[in-house]
Protein backbone atom coordinates (compact mmCIF):
# COMPACT_ATOMS: atom_id res chain seq x y z
CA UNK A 1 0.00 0.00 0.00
CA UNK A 2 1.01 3.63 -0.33
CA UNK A 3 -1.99 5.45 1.68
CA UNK A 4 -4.45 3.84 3.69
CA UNK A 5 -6.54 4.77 7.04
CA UNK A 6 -6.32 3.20 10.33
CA UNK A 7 -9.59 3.13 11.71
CA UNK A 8 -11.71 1.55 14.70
CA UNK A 9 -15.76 0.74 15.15
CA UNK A 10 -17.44 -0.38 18.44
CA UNK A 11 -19.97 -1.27 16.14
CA UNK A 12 -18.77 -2.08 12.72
CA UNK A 13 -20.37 -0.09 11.17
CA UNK A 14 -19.34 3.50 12.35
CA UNK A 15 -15.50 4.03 11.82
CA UNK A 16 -13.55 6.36 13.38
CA UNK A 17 -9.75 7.43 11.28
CA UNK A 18 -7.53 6.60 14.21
CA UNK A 19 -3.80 7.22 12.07
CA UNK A 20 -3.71 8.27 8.13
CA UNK A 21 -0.64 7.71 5.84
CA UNK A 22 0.26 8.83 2.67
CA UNK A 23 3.06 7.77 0.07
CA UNK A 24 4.26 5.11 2.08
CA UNK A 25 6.77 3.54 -0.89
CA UNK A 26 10.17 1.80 -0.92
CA UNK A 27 8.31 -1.90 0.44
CA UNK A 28 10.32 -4.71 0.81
CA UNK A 29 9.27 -8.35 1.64
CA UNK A 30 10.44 -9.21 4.83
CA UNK A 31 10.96 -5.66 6.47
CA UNK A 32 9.51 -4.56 9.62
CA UNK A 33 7.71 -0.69 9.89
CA UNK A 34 6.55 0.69 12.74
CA UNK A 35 3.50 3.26 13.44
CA UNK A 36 2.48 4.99 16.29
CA UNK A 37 -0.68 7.30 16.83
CA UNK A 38 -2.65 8.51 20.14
CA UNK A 39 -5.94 6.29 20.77
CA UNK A 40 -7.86 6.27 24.13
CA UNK A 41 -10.46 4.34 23.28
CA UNK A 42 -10.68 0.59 22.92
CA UNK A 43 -12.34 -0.15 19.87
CA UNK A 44 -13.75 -3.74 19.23
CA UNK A 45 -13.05 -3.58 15.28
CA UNK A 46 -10.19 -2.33 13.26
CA UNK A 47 -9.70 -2.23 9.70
CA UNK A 48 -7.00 -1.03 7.29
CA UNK A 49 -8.74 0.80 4.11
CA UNK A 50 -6.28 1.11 1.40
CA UNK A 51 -6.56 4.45 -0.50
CA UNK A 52 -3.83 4.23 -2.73
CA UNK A 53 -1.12 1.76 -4.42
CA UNK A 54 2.10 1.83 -5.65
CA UNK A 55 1.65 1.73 -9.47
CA UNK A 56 3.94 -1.28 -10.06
CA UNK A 57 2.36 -3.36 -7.68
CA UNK A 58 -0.79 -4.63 -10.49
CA UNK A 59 -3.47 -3.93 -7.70
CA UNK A 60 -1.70 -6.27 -5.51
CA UNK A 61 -1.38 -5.62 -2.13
CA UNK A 62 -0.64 -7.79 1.32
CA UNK A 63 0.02 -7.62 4.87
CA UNK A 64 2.40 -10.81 6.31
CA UNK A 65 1.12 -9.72 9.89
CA UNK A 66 -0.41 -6.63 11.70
CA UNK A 67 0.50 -5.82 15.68
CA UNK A 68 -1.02 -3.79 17.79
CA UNK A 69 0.40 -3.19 21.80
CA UNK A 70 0.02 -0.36 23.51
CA UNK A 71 2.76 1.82 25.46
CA UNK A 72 2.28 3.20 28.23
């Protein structure tokens, strides 16, 4: 991906944009990139919605694994 929301629902249905990122480029397999944003609340849903691709990439786009912690 190159830009894509963060967001969270209690409901899934009504998302909140919890981080945004834009022309995120340079991927390679195997690397490790790390986000941070400012949450307080403790959604029960998350989703990544993909706004944009990298234009060699053929529509193509995966995640190997997604973590989430929190620091206190």
């Amino acid at each position: 991906p190159k830009d894509w929301l963060f967001q969270g629902s209690i409901n899934n249905s009504t998302w909140v944009t919890l981080d945004t990122r834009t022309n995120e480029t340079n991927w390679v397999s195997g690397t490790t990139r790390t986000y941070t944003f400012t949450n307080f609340t403790a959604y029960k849903y998350y989703r990544i919605s993909i706004t944009g691709t990298q234009p060699d990439y053929y529509g193509y786009v995966g995640f190997d694994q997604v973590e989430l912690m929190e620091v206190t």
